[in-house]
Protein backbone atom coordinates (compact mmCIF):
# COMPACT_ATOMS: atom_id res chain seq x y z
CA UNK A 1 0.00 0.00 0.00
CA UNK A 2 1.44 3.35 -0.65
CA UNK A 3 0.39 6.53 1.38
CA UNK A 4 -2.98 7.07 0.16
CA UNK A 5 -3.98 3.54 0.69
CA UNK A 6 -3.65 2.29 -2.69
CA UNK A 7 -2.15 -1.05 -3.47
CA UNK A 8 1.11 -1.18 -5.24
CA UNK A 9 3.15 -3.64 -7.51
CA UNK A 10 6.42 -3.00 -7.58
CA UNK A 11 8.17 -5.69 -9.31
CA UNK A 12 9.17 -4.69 -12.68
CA UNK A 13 7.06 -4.96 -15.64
CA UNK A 14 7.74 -4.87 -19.75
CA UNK A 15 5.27 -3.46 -21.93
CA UNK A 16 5.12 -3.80 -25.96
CA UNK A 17 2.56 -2.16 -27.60
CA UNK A 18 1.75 -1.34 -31.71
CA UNK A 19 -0.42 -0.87 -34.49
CA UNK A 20 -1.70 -4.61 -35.88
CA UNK A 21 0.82 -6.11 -38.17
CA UNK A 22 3.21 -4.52 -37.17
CA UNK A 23 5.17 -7.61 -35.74
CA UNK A 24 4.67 -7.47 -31.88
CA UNK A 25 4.50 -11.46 -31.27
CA UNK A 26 7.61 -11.87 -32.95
CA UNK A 27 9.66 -9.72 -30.70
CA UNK A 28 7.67 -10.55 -27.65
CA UNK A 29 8.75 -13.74 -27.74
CA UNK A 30 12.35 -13.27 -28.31
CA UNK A 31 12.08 -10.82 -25.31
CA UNK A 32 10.40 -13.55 -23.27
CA UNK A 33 12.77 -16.08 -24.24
CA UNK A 34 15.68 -13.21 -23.13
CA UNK A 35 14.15 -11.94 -19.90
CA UNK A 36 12.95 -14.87 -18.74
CA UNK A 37 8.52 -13.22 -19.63
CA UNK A 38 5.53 -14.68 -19.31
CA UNK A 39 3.79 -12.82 -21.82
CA UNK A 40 0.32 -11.53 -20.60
CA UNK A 41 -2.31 -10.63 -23.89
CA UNK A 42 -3.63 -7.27 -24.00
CA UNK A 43 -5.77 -8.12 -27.24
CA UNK A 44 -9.51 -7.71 -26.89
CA UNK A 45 -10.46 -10.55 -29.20
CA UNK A 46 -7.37 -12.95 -28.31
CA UNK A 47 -9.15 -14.04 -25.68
CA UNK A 48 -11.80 -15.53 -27.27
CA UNK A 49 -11.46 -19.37 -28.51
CA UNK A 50 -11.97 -20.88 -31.45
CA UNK A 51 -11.47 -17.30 -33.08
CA UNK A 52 -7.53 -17.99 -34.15
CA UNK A 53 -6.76 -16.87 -37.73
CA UNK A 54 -8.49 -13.60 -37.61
CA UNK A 55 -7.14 -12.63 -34.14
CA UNK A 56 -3.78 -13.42 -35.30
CA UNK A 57 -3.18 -15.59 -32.41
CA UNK A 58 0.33 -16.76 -31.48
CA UNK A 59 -0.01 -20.07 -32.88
CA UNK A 60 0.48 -23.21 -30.78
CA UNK A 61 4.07 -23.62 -31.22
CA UNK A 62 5.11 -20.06 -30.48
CA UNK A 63 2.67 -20.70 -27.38
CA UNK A 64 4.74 -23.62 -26.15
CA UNK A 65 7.52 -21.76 -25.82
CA UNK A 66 6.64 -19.09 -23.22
CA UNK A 67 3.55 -19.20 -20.97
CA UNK A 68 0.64 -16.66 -22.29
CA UNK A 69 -1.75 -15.49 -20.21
CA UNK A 70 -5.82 -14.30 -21.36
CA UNK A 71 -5.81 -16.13 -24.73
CA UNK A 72 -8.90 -18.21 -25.37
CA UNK A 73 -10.28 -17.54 -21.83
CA UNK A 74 -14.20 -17.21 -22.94
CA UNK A 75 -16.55 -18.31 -25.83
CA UNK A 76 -17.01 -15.67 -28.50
CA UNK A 77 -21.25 -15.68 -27.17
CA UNK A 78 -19.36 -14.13 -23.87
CA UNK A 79 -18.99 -10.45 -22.77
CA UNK A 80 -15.81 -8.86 -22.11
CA UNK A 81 -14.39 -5.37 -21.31
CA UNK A 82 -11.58 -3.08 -20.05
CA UNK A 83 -13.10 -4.17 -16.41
CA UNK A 84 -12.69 -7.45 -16.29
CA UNK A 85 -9.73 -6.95 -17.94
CA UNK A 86 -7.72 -4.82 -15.28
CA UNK A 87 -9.02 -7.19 -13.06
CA UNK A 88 -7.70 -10.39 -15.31
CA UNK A 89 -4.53 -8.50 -16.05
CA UNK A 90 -3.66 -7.95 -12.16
CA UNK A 91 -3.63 -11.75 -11.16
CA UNK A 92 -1.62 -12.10 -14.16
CA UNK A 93 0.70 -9.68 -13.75
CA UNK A 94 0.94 -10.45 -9.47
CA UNK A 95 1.21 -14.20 -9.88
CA UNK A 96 4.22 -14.12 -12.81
CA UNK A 97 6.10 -11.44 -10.47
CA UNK A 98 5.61 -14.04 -7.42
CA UNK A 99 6.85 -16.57 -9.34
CA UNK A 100 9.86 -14.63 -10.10
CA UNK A 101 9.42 -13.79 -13.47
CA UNK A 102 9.16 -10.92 -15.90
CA UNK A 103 5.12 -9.76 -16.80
CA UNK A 104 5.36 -8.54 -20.19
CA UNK A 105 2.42 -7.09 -21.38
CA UNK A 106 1.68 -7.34 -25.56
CA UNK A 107 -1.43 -6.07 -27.52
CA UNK A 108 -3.01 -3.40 -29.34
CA UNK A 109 -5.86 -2.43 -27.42
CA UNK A 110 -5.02 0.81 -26.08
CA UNK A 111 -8.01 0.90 -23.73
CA UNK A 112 -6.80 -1.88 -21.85
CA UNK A 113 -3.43 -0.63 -21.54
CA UNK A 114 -4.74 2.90 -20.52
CA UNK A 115 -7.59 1.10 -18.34
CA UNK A 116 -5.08 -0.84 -16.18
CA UNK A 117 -2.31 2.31 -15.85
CA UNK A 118 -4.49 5.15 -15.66
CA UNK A 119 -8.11 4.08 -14.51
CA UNK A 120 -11.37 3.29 -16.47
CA UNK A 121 -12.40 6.94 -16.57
CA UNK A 122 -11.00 9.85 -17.36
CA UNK A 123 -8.77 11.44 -14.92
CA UNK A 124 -7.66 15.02 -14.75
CA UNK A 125 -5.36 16.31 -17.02
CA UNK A 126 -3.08 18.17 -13.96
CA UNK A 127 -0.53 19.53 -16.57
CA UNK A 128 -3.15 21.43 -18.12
CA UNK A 129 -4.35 22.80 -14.54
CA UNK A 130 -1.64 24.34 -13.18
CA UNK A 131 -3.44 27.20 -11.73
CA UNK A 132 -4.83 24.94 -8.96
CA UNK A 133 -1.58 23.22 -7.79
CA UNK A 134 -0.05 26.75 -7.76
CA UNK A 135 -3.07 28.07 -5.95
CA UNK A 136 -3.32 25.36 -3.47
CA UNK A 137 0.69 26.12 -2.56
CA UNK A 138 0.10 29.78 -2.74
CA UNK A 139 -2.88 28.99 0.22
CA UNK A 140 -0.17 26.79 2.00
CA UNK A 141 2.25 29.16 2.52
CA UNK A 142 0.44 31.60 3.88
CA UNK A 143 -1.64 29.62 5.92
CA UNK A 144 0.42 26.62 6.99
CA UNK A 145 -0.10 22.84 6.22
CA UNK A 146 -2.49 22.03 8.78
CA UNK A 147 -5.11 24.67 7.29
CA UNK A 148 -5.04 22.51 4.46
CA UNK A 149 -5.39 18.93 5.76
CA UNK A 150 -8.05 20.40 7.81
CA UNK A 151 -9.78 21.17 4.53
CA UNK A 152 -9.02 17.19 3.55
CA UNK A 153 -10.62 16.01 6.28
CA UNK A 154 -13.46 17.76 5.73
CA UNK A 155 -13.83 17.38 1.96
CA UNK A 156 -12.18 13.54 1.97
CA UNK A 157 -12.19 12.07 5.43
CA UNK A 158 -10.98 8.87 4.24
CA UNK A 159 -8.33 9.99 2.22
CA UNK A 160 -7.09 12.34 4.77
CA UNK A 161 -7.31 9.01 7.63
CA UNK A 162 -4.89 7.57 4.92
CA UNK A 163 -2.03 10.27 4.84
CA UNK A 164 0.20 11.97 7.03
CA UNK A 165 -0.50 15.56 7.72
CA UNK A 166 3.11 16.31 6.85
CA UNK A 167 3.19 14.25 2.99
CA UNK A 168 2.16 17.46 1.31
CA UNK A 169 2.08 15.87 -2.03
CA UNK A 170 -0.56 13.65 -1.26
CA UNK A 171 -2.25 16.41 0.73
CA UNK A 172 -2.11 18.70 -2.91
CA UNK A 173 -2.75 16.08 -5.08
CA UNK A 174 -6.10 14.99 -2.90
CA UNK A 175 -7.07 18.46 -2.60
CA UNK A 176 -6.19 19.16 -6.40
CA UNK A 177 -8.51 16.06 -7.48
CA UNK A 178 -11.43 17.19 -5.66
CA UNK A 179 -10.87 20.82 -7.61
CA UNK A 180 -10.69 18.97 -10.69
CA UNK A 181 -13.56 16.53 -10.34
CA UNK A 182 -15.81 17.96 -7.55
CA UNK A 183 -15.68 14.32 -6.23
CA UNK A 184 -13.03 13.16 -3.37
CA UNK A 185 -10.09 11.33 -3.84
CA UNK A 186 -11.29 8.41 -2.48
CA UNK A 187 -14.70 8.45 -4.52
CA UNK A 188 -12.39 8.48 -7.87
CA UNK A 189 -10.66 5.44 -7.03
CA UNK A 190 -13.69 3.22 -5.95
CA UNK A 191 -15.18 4.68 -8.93
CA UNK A 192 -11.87 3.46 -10.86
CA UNK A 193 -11.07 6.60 -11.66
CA UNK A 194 -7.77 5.49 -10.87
CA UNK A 195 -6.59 2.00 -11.36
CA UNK A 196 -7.12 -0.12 -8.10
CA UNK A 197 -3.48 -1.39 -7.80
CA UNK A 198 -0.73 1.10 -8.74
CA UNK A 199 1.97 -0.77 -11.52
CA UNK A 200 5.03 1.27 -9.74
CA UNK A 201 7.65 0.25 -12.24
CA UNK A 202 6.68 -0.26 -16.24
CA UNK A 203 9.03 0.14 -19.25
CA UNK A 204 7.16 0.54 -22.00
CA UNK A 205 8.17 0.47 -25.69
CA UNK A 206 6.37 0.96 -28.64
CA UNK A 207 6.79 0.11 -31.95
CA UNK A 208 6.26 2.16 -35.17
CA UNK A 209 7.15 2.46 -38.93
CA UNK A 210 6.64 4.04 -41.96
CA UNK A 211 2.68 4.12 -42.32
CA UNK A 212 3.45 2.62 -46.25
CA UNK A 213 5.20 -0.24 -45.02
CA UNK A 214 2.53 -0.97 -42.42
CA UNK A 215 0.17 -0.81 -45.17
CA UNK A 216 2.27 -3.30 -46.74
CA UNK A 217 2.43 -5.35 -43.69
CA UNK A 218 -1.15 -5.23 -43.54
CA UNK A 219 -2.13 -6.64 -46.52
CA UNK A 220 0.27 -9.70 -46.63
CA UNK A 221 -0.96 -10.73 -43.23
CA UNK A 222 -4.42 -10.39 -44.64
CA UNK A 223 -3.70 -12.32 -47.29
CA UNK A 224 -2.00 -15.02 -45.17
CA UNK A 225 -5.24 -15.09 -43.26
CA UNK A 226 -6.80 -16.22 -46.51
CA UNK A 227 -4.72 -18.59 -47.34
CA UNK A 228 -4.64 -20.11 -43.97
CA UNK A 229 -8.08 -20.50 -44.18
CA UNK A 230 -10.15 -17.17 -42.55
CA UNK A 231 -13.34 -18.08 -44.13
CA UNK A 232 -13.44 -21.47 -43.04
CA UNK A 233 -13.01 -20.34 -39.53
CA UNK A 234 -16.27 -18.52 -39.85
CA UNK A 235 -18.02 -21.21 -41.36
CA UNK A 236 -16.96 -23.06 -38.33
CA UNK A 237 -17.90 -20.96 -35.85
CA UNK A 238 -21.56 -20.41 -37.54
CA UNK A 239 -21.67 -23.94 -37.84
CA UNK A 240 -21.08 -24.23 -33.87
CA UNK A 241 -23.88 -21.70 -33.16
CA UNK A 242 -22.39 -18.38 -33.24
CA UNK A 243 -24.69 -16.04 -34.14
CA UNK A 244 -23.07 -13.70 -37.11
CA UNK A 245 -24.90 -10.15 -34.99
CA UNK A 246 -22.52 -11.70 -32.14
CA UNK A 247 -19.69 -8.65 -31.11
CA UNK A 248 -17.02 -10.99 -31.53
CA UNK A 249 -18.91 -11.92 -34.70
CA UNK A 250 -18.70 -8.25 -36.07
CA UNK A 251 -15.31 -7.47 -35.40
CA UNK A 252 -12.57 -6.42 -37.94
CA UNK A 253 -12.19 -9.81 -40.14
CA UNK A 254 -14.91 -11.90 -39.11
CA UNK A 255 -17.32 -9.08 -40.21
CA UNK A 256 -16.60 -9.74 -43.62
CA UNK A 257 -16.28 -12.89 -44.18
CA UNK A 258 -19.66 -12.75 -42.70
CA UNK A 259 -21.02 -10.50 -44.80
CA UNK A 260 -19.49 -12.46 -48.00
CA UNK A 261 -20.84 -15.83 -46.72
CA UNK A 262 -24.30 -14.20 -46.45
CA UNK A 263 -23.85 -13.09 -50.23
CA UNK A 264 -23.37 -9.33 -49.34
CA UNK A 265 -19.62 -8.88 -50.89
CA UNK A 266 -17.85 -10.83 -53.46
CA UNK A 267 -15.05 -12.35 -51.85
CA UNK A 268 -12.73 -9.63 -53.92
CA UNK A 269 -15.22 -6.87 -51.78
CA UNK A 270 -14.24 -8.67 -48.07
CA UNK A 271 -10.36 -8.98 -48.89
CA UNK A 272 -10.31 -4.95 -49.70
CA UNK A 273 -12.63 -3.98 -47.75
CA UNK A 274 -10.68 -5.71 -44.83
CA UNK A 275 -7.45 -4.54 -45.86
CA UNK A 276 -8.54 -0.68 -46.09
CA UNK A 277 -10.88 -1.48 -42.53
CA UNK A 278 -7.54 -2.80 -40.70
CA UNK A 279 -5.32 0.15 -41.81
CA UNK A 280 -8.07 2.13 -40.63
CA UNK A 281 -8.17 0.55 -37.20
CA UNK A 282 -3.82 0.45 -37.04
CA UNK A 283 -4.70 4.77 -37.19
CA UNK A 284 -6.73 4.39 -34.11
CA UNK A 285 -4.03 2.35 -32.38
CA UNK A 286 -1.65 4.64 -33.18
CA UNK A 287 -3.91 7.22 -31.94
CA UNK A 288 -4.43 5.94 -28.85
CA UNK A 289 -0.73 5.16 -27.88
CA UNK A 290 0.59 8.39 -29.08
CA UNK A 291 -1.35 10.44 -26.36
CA UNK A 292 0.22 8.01 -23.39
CA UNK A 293 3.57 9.62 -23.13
CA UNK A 294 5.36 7.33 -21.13
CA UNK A 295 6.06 4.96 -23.96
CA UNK A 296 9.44 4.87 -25.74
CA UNK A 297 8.93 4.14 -29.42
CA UNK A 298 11.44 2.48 -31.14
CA UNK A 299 10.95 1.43 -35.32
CA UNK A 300 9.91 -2.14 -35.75
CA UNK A 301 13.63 -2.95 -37.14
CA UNK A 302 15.24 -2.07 -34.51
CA UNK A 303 14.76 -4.99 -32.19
CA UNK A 304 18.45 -5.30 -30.85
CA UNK A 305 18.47 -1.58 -29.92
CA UNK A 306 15.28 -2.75 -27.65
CA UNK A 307 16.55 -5.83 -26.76
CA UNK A 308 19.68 -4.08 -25.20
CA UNK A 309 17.47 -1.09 -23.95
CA UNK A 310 14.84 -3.21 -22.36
CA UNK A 311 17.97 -5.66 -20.74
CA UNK A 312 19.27 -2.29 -19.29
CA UNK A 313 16.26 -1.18 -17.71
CA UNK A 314 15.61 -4.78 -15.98
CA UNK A 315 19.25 -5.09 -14.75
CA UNK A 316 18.65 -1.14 -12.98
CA UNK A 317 15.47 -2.22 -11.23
CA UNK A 318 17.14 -5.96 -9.64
């Protein structure tokens, strides 16, 4: 637990995080293989079964040689979100550090990434508040620490049962939440506002290229898809009872082939129409990673540069 009661992990933690296609399983299994990882899966649709080719699952033998965690955990009928995934990510993460290896954390889903560091809501953005922290210290010197944690304990009573009267960063940055949010400190966190277990010590590393050659990248893995045989997946799955209105049924790959097995698109139609829908969603990615900016981004060739920084890191936090 750290001052203001919330739980904290401090063992240390790799994070590798892209656009699709961009070649994240290969590298996160040499870095596994290196750093002794189990790798934990930060894909929304990974972890559904049955759904393998369009997921772009690591297949069985890359599988066998490191231990993944939240692949094919429920069946694509089944519900699941950035929730249940902070809370499936957290045993994960706390039982590979207890048994003394290396949580690395792979995926593209931003949300979960930004769910388990940062909360499920929106917190506030303090470096575009400065006013209030600068107010707040203003107010302290002139009227002395205790005038503020007085405040706390009226505004936050648990919070302020949780910190010393002398830690005056907590004492700001409870007093600067409640400015920010009108809600206490303590309300944000059960609210998950802020994540319920604090990850104290995270490299994270990104990958990135030239947006052409991720095009590229994207259509030869979509056509490997076909060839390895996308549409009979679907046919499969329909055939087990899957409804095609299903979420998991609808997402980025199964939607077409859906919508060519029910006579909607020519097969020609899906393939493009997947191809430009995946570069589409490898924007949003990008999107979504480039606003957390705590991640070091490195270009997808340069895996011994990452290899070496990530081996640096690991050896300064043992």
């Amino acid at each position: 637990m750290d001052a203001a009661g919330q739980e904290v992990i401090t063992a240390p933690i790799l994070v590798l995080v892209g656009p699709t296609a961009i070649g994240k399983t290969g590298l996160s299994l040499d870095m596994a293989v290196r750093f002794n990882c189990e790798i934990v899966s930060m894909d929304s649709m990974q972890v559904y079964r049955y759904m393998d080719i369009g997921t772009a699952k690591p297949d069985r033998r890359e599988r066998s040689r490191v231990v993944h965690h939240l692949i094919d955990i429920i069946d694509p009928d089944e519900q699941y979100n950035a929730a249940r995934f902070v809370a499936d990510g957290l045993a994960a993460i706390a039982g590979t550090a207890a048994a003394g290896r290396v949580p690395l954390l792979t995926g593209g889903t931003g949300l979960y990434l930004k769910a388990l560091t940062q909360g499920l809501f929106e917190t506030p953005d303090f470096a575009k508040n400065p006013s209030v922290r600068r107010q707040l210290r203003d107010r302290m010197r002139q009227q002395g620490r205790e005038a503020l944690f007085q405040e706390l304990r009226r505004l936050d009573p648990e919070t302020a049962g949780r910190i010393h009267p002398n830690d005056t960063q907590r004492l700001l940055r409870a007093l600067e939440v409640h400015r920010l949010t009108g809600r206490p400190w303590s309300e944000n966190i059960r609210r998950g506002q802020e994540p319920p277990v604090r990850l104290a010590n995270m490299f994270l590393i990104g990958l990135t290229c030239d947006r052409r050659e991720l095009y590229e990248r994207i259509e030869r893995r979509t056509e490997r898809m076909m060839e390895q045989g996308l549409i009979g997946e679907v046919e499969m799955l329909r055939a087990m009872g899957y409804d095609p209105l299903l979420p998991s049924m609808q997402a980025i790959g199964y939607r077409h082939v859906n919508n060519f097995l029910d006579g909607r698109w020519t097969r020609e139609e899906a393939v493009r129409l997947l191809v430009r829908d995946t570069r589409r969603y490898a924007k949003r990615q990008m999107t979504w990673f480039t606003r957390m900016e705590s991640i070091r981004w490195y270009h997808r060739d340069r895996n011994d540069k990452i290899l070496q920084d990530a081996e640096h890191w690991l050896h300064s936090r043992m």
